[in-house]
Protein backbone atom coordinates (compact mmCIF):
# COMPACT_ATOMS: atom_id res chain seq x y z
CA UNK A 1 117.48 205.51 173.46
CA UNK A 2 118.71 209.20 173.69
CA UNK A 3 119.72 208.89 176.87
CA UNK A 4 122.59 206.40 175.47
CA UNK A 5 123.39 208.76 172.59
CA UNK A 6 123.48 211.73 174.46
CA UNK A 7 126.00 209.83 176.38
CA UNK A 8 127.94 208.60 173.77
CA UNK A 9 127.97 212.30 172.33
CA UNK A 10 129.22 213.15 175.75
CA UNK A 11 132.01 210.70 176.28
CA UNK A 12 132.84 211.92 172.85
CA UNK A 13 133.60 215.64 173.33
CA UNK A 14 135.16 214.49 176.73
CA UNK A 15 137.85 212.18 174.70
CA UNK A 16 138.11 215.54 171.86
CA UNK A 17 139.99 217.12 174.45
CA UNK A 18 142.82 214.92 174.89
CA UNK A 19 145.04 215.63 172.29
CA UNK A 20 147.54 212.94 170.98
CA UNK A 21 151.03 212.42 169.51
CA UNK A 22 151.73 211.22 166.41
CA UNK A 23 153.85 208.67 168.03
CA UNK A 24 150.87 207.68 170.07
CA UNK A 25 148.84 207.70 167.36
CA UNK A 26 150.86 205.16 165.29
CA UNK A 27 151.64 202.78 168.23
CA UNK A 28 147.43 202.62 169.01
CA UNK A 29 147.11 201.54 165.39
CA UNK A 30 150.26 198.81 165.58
CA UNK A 31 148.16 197.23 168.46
CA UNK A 32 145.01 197.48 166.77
CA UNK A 33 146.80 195.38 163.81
CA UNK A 34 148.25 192.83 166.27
CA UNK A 35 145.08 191.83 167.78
CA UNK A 36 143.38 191.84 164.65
CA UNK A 37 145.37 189.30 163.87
CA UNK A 38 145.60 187.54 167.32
CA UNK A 39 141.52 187.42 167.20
CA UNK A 40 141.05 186.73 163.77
CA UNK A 41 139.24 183.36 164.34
CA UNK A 42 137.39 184.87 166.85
CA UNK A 43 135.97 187.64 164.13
CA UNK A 44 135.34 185.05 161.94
CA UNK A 45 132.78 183.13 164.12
CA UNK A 46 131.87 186.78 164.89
CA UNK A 47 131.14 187.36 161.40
CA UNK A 48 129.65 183.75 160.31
CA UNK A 49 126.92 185.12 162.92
CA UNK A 50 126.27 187.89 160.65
CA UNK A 51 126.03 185.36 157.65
CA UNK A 52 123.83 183.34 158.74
CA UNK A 53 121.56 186.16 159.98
CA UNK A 54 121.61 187.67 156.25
CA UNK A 55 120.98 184.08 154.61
CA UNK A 56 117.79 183.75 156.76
CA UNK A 57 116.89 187.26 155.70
CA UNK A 58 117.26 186.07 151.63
CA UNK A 59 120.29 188.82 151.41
CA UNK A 60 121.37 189.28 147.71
CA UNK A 61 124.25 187.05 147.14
CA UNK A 62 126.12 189.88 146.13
CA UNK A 63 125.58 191.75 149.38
CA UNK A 64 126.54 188.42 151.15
CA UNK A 65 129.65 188.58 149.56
CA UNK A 66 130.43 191.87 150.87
CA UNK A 67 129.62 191.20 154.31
CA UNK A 68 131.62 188.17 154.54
CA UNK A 69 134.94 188.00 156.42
CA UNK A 70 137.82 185.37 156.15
CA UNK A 71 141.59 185.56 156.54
CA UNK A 72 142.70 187.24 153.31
CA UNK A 73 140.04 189.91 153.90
CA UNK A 74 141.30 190.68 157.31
CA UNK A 75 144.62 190.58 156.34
CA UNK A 76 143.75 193.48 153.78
CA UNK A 77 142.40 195.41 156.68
CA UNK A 78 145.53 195.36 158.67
CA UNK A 79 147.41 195.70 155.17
CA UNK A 80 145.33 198.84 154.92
CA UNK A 81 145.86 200.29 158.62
CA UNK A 82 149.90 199.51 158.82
CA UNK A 83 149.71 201.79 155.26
CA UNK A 84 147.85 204.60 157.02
CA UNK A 85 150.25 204.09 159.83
CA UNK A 86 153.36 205.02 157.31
CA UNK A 87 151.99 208.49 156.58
CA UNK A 88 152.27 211.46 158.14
CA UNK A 89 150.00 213.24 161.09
CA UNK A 90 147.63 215.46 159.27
CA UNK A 91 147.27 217.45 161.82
CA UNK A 92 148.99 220.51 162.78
CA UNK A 93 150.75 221.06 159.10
CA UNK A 94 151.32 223.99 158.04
CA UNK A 95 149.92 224.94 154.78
CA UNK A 96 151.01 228.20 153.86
CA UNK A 97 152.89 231.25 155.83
CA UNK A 98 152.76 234.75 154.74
CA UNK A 99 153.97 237.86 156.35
CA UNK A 100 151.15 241.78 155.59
CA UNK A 101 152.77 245.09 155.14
CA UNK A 102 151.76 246.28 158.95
CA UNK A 103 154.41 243.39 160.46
CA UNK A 104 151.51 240.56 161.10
CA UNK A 105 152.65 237.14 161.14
CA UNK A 106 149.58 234.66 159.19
CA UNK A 107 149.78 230.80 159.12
CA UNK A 108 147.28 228.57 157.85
CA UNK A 109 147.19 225.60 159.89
CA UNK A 110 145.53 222.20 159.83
CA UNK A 111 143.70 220.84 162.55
CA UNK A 112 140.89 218.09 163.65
CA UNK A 113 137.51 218.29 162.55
CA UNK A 114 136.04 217.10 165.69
CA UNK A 115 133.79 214.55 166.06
CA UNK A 116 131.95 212.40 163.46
CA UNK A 117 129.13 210.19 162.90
CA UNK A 118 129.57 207.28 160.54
CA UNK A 119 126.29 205.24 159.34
CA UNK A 120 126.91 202.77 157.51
CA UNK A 121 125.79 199.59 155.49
CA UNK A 122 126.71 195.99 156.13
CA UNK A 123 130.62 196.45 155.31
CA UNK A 124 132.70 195.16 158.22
CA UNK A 125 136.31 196.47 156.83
CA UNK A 126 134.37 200.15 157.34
CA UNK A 127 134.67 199.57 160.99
CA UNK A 128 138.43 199.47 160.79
CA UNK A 129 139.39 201.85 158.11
CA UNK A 130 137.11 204.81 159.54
CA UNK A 131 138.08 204.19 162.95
CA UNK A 132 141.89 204.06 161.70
CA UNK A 133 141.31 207.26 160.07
CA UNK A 134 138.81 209.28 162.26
CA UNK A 135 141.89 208.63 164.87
CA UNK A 136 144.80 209.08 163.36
CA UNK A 137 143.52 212.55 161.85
CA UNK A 138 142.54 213.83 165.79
CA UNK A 139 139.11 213.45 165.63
CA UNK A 140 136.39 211.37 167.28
CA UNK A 141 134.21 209.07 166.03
CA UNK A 142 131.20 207.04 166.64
CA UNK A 143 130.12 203.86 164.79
CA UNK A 144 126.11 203.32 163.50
CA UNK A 145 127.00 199.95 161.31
CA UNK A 146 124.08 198.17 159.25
CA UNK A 147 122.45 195.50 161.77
CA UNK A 148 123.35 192.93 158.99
CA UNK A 149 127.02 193.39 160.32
CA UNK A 150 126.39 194.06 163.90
CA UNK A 151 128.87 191.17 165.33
CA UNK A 152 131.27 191.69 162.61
CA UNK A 153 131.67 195.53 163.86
CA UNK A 154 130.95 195.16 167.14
CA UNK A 155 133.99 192.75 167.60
CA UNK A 156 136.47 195.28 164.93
CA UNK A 157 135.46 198.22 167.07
CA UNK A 158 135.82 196.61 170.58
CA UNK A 159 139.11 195.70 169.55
CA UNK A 160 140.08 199.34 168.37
CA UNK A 161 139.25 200.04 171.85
CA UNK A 162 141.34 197.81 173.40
CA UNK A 163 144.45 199.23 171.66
CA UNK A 164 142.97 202.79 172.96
CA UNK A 165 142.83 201.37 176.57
CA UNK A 166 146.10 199.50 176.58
CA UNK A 167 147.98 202.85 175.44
CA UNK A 168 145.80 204.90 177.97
CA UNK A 169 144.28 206.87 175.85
CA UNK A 170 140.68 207.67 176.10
CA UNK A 171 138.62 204.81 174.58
CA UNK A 172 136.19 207.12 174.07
CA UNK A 173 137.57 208.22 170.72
CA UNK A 174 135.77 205.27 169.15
CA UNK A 175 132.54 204.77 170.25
CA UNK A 176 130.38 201.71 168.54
CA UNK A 177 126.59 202.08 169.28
CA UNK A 178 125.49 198.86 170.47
CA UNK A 179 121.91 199.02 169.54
CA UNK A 180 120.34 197.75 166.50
CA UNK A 181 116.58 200.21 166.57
CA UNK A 182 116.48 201.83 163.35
CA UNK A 183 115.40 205.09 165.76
CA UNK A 184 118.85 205.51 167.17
CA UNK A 185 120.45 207.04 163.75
CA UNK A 186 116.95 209.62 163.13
CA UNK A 187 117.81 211.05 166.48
CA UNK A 188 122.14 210.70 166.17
CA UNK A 189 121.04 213.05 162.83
CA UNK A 190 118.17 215.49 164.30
CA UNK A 191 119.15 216.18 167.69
CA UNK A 192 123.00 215.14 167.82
CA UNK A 193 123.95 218.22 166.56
CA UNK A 194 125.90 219.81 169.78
CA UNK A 195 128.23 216.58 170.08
CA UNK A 196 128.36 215.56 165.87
CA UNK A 197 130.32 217.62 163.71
CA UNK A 198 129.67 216.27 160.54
CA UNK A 199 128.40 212.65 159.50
CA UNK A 200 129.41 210.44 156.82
CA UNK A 201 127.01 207.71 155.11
CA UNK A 202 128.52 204.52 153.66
CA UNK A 203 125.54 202.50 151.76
CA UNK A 204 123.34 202.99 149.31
CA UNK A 205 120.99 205.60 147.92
CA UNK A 206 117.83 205.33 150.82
CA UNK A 207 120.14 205.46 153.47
CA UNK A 208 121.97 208.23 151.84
CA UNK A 209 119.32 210.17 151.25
CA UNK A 210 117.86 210.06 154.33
CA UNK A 211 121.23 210.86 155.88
CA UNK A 212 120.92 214.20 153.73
CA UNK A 213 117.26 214.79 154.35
CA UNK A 214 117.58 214.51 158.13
CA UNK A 215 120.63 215.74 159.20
CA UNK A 216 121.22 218.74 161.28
CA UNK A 217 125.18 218.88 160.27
CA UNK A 218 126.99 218.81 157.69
CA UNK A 219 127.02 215.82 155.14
CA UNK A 220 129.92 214.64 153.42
CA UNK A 221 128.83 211.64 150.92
CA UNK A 222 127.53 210.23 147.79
CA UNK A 223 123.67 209.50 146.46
CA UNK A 224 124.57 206.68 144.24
CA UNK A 225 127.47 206.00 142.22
CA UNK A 226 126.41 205.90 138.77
CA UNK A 227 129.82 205.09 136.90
CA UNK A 228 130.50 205.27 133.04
CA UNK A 229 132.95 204.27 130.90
CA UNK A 230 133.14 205.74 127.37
CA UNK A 231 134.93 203.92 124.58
CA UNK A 232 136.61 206.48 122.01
CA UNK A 233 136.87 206.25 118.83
CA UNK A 234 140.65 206.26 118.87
CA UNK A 235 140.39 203.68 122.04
CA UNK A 236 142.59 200.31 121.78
CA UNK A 237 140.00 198.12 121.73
CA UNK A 238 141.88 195.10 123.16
CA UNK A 239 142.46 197.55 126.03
CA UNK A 240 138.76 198.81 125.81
CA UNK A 241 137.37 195.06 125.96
CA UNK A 242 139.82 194.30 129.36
CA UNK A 243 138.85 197.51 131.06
CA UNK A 244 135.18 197.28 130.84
CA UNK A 245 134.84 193.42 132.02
CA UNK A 246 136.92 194.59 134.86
CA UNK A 247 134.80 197.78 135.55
CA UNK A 248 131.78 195.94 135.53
CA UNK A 249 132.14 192.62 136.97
CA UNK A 250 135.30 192.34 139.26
CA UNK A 251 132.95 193.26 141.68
CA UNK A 252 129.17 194.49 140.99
CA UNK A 253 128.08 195.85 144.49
CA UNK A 254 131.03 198.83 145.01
CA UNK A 255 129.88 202.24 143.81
CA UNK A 256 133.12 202.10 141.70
CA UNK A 257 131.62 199.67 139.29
CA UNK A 258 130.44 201.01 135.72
CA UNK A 259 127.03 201.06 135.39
CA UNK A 260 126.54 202.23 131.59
CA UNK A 261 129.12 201.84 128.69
CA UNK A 262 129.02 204.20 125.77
CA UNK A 263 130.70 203.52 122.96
CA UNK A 264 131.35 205.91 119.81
CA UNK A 265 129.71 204.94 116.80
CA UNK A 266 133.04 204.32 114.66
CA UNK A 267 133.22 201.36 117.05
CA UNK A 268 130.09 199.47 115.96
CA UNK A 269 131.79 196.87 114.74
CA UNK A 270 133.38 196.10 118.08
CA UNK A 271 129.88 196.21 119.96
CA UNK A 272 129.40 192.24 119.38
CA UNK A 273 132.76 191.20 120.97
CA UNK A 274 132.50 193.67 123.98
CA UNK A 275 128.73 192.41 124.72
CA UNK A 276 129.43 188.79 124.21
CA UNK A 277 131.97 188.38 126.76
CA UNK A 278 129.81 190.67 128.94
CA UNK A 279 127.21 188.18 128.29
CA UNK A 280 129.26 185.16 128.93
CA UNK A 281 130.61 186.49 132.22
CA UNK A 282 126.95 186.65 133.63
CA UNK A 283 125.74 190.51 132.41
CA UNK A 284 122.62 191.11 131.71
CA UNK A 285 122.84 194.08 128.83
CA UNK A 286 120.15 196.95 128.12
CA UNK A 287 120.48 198.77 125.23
CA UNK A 288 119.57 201.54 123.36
CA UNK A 289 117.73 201.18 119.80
CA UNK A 290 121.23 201.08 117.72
CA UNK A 291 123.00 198.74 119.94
CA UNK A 292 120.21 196.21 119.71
CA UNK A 293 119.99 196.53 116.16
CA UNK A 294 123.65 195.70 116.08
CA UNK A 295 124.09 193.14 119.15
CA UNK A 296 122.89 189.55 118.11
CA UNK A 297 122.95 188.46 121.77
CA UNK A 298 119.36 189.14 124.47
CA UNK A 299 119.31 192.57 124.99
CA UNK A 300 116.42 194.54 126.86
CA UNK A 301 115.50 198.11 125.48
CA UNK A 302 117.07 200.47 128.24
CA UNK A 303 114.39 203.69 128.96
CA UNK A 304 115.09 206.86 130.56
CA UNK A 305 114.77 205.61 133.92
CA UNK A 306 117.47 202.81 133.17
CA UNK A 307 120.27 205.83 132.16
CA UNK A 308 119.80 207.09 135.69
CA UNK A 309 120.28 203.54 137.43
CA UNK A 310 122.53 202.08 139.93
CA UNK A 311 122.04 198.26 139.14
CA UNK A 312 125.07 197.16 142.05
CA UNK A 313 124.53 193.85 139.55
CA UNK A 314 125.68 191.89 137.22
CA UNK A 315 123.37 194.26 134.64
CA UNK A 316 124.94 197.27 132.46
CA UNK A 317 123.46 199.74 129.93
CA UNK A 318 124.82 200.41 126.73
CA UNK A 319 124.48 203.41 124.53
CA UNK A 320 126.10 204.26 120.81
CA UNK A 321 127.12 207.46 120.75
CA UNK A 322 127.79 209.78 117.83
CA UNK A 323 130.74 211.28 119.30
CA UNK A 324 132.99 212.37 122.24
CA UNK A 325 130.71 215.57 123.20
CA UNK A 326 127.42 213.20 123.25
CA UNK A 327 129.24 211.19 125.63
CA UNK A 328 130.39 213.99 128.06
CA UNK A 329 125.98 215.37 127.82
CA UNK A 330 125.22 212.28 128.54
CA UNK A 331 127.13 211.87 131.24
CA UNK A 332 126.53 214.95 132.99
CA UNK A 333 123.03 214.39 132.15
CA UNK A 334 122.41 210.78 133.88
CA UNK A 335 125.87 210.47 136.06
CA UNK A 336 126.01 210.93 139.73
CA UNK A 337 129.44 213.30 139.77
CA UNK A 338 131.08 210.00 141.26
CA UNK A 339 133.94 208.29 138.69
CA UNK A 340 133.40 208.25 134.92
CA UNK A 341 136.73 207.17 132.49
CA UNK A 342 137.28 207.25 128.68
CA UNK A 343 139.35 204.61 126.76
CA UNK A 344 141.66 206.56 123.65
CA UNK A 345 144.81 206.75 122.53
CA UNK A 346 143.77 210.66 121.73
CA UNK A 347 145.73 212.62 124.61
CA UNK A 348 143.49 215.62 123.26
CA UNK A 349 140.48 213.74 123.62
CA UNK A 350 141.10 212.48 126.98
CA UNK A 351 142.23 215.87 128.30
CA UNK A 352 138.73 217.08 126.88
CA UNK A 353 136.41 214.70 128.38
CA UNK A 354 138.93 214.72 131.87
CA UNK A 355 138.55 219.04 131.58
CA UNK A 356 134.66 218.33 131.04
CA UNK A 357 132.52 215.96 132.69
CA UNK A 358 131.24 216.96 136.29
CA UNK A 359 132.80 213.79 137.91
CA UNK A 360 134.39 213.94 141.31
CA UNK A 361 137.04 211.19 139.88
CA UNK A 362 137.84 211.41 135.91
CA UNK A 363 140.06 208.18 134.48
CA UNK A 364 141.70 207.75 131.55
CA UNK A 365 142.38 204.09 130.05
CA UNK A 366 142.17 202.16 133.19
CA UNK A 367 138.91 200.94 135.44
CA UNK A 368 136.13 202.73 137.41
CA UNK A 369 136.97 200.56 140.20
CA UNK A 370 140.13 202.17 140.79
CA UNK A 371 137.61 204.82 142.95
CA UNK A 372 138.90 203.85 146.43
CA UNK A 373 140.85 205.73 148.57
CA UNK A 374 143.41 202.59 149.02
CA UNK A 375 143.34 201.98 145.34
CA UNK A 376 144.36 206.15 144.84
CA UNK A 377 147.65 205.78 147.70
CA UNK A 378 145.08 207.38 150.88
CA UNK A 379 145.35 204.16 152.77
CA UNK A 380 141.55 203.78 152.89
CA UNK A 381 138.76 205.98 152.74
CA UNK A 382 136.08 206.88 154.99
CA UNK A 383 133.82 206.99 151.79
CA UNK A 384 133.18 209.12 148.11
CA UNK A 385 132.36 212.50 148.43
CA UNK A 386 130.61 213.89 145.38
CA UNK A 387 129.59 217.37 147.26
CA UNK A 388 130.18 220.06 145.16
CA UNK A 389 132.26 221.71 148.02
CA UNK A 390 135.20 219.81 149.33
CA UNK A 391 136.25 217.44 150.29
CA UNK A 392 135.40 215.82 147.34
CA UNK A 393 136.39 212.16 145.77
CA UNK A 394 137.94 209.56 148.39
CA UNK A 395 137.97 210.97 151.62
CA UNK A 396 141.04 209.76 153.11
CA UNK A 397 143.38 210.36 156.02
CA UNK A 398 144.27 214.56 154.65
CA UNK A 399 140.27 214.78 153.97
CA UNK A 400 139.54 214.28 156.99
CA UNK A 401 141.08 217.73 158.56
CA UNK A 402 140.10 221.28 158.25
CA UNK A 403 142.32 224.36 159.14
CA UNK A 404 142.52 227.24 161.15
CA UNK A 405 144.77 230.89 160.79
CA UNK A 406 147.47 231.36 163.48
CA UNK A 407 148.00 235.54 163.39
CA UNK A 408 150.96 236.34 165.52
CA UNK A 409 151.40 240.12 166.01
CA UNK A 410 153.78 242.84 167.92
CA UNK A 411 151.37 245.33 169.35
CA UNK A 412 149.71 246.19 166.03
CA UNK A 413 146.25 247.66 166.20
CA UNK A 414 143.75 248.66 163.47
CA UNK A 415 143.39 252.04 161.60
């Protein structure tokens, strides 16, 4: 078992020292795209594999969902490559020049972070739109996917490799580890740390958290994405009512989805027609004292511990609050610093709960699920950061870089 990884980490720093052209780049990813699409019957059966496997293990439905492949799915992934194709090389911009009193020349200059570990859940497109990005931004990566996937990536990232190999570049700079012992990713985070330069999780809160626990590198990544949406008491409640159904339910199992609605108190009238539809599209509702006094639908009592959880379900909590500063405690009280929005027609308000809540993405009048690095014009994302340091938010394509200062002199020494 380490013997593979140490080789992996190897082949890894081997393939770090090729650098490649933009052109290069963008002609590994066009090939990538074409025999996506040449082989997309062939990931299919790849992925019905992984289907089956998950049915026999009782998989939430909702977790089937997001494992599951067909053709508009793929298509979306090449959609989402050819877009990362269209921007430009993030590496080797220059991001600011100056010029000191004593003649020295400073540039601050972007370059590769190196090479990075990516564990992940059972999310096949991940495959694609890490490797897409790891690459195109100069850096290496290797590939610990959820076993619940493991035909579904091992397919994505074989063929990633054949566009590496057909452009003769080193097909080394996407590695897949084709092992499915839980053991393999303890060791890629405790004793990886001379080949890994950082790792990135993608999955939910265990995994996460172990990720931070056990690493020996840096982390970039999210605990849990506990999402709110707070409905104003200047909000257009038409709006209010479309926004929510689509924050919730367009799709329960992305860490994008709201988890807990508040809603001001000059709004209790409104509580009724919100929950209803919630309740007729499926939602399960818990509620604080006031809202159940007010909702005439099933409503459970919602605790402390239910503020502070991720359902990834067709279940939200509800809270009435007395105004716009009760919803910004609250927030930073239970939320997870990942995406929380307010509905008004109140710039000022909007500006103050934008200015004041901790969140790593802040929305105004439009859906949590808009957190997603496609959704926000990065071409994909490699996953939410809600790290205090940066990068924070989608990490995309120009997250994925740090930077170095070039110091060009004439002889100058130091007094």
């Amino acid at each position: 078992m380490s013997k593979l990884l140490i080789k992996i980490g190897k082949n890894s720093k081997l393939a770090f020292r090729n650098k490649v052209n933009s052109k290069t780049k963008n002609k590994v990813l066009e090939d990538f795209c074409k025999l996506i699409i040449k082989n997309k019957n062939r990931i299919i059966l790849e992925n019905k594999k992984d289907i089956n496997s998950a049915k026999l293990k009782k998989l939430k439905e909702n977790l089937i969902k997001r494992l599951s492949l067909n053709s508009e799915k793929i298509n979306s992934i090449v959609k989402s490559i050819k877009t990362v194709i269209k921007f430009k090389d993030p590496v080797d911009l220059e991001l600011k020049k100056w010029k000191r009193p004593n003649g020295l020349k400073i540039k601050r200059v972007t370059i590769p972070i190196g090479i990075i570990g990516i564990i992940y859940e059972s999310r096949p497109n991940v495959t694609a739109d890490v490797s897409t990005l790891c690459f195109k931004s100069g850096n290496c990566v290797i590939l610990r996917g959820g076993s619940e996937a493991y035909f579904s990536n091992k397919i994505l990232a074989n063929l990633f490799r054949q566009s590496l190999k057909q452009n003769k570049v080193d097909k080394n700079f996407v590695q897949f580890v084709d092992q499915k012992n839980r053991k393999l990713v303890d060791f890629m985070l405790s004793k990886m740390n001379k080949f890994i330069d950082v790792v990135i999780p993608r999955g939910g809160k265990s995994l996460v958290k172990k990720v931070q626990d056990l690493s020996s590198v840096p982390v970039i990544g999210h605990l849990e994405g506990i999402c709110h949406t707070y409905i104003d008491k200047e909000a257009n409640l038409k709006m209010a009512k479309k926004v929510i159904i689509n924050a919730k339910l367009r799709n329960t199992s992305i860490c994008g989805a709201t988890e807990t609605l508040l809603i001001h108190k000059k709004n209790s009238k409104f509580v009724n027609n919100i929950l209803e539809e919630l309740t007729k599209n499926g939602c399960h509702i818990y509620a604080d004292s006031k809202i159940k006094k007010l909702y005439k639908g099933k409503a459970k009592l919602a605790n402390e511990k239910i503020w502070s959880k991720e359902f990834l379900s067709s279940k939200i909590s509800v809270k009435l609050v007395d105004d716009i500063h009760e919803a910004i405690y609250h927030i930073n009280k239970y939320g997870t610093m990942h995406t929380d929005a307010i509905i008004t027609k109140n710039k000022k308000s909007a500006n103050l709960f934008i200015k004041n809540i901790k969140s790593s993405i802040a929305i105004h009048n439009s859906s949590t699920q808009f957190a997603d690095g496609g959704e926000l014009g990065f071409g994909g994302e490699v996953g939410i950061s809600t790290n205090k340091l940066p990068p924070r938010g989608p990490v995309g394509l120009n997250q994925l870089v740090s930077y170095k200062y070039e110091v060009y002199g004439s002889g100058q020494i130091r007094k």
